[in-house]
Protein backbone atom coordinates (compact mmCIF):
# COMPACT_ATOMS: atom_id res chain seq x y z
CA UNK A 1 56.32 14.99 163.89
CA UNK A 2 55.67 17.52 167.13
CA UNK A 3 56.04 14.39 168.94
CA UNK A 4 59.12 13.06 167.83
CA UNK A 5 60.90 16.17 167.02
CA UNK A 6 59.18 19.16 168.85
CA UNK A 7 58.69 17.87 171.75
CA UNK A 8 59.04 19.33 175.38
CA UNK A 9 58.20 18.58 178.92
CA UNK A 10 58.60 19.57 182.20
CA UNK A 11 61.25 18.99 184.51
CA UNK A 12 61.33 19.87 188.68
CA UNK A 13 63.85 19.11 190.94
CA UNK A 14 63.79 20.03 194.52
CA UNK A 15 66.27 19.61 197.73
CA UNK A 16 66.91 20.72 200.98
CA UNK A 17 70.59 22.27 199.76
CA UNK A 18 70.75 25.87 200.05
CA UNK A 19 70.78 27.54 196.47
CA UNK A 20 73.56 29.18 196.94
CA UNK A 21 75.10 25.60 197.22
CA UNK A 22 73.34 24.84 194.40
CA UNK A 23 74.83 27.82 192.17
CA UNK A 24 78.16 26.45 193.44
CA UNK A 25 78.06 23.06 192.67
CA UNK A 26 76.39 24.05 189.05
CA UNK A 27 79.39 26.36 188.16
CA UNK A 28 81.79 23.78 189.25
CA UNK A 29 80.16 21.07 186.98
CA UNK A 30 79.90 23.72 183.92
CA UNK A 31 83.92 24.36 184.49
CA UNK A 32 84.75 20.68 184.38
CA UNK A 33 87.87 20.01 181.54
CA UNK A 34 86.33 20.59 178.16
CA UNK A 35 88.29 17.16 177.18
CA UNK A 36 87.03 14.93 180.10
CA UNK A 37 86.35 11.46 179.18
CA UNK A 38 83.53 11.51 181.49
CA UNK A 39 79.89 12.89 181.09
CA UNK A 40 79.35 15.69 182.29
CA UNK A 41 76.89 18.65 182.25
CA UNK A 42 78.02 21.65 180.00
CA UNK A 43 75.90 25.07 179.02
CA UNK A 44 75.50 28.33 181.23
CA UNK A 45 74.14 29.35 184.13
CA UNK A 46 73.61 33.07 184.18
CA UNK A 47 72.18 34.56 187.46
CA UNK A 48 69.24 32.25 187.93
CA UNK A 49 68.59 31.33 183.99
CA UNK A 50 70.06 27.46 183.33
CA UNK A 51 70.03 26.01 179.88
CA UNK A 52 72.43 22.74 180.04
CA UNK A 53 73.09 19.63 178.27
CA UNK A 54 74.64 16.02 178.61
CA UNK A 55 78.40 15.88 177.08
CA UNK A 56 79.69 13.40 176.82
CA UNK A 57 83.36 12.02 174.80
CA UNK A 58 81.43 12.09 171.53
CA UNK A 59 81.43 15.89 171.75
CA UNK A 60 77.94 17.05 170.08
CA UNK A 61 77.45 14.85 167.50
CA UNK A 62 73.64 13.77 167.14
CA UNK A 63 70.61 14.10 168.75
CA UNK A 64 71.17 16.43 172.06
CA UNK A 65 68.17 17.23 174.83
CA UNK A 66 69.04 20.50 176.44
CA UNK A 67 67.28 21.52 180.08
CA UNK A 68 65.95 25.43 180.15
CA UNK A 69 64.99 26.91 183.46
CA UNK A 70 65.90 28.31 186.10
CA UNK A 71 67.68 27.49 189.75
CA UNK A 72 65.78 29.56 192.68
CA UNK A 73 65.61 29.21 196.46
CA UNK A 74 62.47 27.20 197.98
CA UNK A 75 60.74 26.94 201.52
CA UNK A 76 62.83 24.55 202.22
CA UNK A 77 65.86 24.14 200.13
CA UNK A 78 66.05 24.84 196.09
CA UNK A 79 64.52 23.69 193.14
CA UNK A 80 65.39 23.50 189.74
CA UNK A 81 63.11 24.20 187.54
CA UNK A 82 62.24 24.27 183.40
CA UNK A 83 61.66 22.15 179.97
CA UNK A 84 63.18 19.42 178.51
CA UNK A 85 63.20 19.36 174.48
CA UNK A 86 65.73 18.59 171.58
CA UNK A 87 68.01 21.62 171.19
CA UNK A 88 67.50 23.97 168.47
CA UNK A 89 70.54 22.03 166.33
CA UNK A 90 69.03 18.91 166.97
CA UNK A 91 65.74 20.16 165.65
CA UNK A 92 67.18 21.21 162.61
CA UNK A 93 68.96 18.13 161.62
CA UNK A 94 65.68 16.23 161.93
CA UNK A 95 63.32 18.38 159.82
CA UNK A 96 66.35 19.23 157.81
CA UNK A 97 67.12 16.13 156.32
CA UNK A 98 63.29 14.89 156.34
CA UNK A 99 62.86 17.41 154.28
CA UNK A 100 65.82 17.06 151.74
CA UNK A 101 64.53 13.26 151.68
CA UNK A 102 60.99 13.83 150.77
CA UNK A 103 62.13 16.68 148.75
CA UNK A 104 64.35 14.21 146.51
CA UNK A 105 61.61 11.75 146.48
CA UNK A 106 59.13 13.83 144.97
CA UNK A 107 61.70 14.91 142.29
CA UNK A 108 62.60 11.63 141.70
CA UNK A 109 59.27 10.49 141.40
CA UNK A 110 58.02 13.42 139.14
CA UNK A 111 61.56 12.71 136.86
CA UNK A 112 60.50 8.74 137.11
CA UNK A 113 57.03 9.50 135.71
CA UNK A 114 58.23 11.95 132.78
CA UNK A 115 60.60 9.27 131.95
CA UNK A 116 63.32 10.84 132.57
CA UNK A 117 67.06 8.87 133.07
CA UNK A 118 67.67 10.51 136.66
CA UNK A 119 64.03 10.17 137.82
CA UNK A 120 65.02 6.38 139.41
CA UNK A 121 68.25 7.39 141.10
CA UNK A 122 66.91 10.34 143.10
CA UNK A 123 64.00 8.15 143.84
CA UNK A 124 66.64 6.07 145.66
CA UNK A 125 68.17 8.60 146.85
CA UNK A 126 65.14 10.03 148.53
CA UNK A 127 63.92 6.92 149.63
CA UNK A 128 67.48 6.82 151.48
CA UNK A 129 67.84 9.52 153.17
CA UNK A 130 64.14 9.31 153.88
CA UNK A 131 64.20 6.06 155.56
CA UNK A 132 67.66 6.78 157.56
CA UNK A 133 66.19 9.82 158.92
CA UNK A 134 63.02 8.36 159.92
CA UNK A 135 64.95 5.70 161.47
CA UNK A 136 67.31 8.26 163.68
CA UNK A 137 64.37 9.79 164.79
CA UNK A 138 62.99 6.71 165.84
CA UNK A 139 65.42 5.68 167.83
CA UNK A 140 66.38 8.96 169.47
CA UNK A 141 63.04 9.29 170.45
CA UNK A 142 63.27 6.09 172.25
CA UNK A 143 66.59 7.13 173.93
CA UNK A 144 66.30 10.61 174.58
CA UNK A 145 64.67 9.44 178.56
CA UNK A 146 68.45 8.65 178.90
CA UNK A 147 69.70 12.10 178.97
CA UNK A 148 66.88 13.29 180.47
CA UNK A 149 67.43 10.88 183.18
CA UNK A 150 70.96 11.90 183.38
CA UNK A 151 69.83 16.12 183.83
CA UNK A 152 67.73 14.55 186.65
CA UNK A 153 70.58 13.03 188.70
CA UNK A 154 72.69 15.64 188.46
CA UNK A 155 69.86 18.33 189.01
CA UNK A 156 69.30 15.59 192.41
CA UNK A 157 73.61 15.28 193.41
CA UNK A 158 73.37 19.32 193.18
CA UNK A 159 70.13 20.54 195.45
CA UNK A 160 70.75 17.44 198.10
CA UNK A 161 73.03 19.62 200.22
């Protein structure tokens, strides 16, 4: 589960762009229209402390990996610099519903054995939302490099100059 839900890595991004540039550019991509049909990067930025996100038209809905770090002046240039990982909501939904799932199951199955008339229909309901979840997971696991590529090109556009 740590892999597919807790997980975290690193993220560095460095450019020869001043950082105040780089403050600049981040506060005018964090101001973008709330309604744009375009994805964009939305969060805060609070003196050097970043913690952003993808948005995108679909709002929040789903699975969302959020970048936490900061933005700081290098030798030559700025970097950007923090973890990658599911954001707290994100996390929640996952072990949230895994948890109502094999929660129902175990009812179920306990109802099922003491032959009771409900015991088969949470079993199936269980097994449901058990199997659905496990499948989101899945597949948001193998997607999530998309946002994280997306951070990474913007974190690039924003310390190149």
């Amino acid at each position: 589960m740590k892999q597919l839900i807790f997980w975290e890595q690193p993220l560095r991004v460095a450019g020869p762009g001043s950082a105040a540039n780089a403050v600049a550019r981040i506060q005018a991509q964090l101001a973008s229209g709330r309604f744009s049909t375009q994805d964009r990067l939305t969060g805060s930025l609070r003196g050097p402390r970043l913690r952003v996100w993808k948005a995108s038209v679909l709002g929040r809905a789903g699975d969302v990996v959020e970048f936490d770090g900061e933005v700081r002046a290098a030798d030559k240039g700025t970097v950007i610099e923090g973890t990658v990982r599911y954001q707290a909501a994100t996390k929640i939904q996952f072990a949230g519903l895994s948890a109502i799932g094999i929660s129902l199951l175990g009812v179920g199955l306990v109802q099922k054995l003491s032959g009771s008339p409900a015991g088969p229909e949470l079993l199936g309901l269980g097994l449901f939302i058990t199997a659905v979840t496990a499948l989101w997971i899945g597949s948001s696991a193998g997607m999530r490099h998309v946002q994280v590529q997306f951070l990474e090109v913007r974190f690039r556009e924003i310390v190149a100059r």
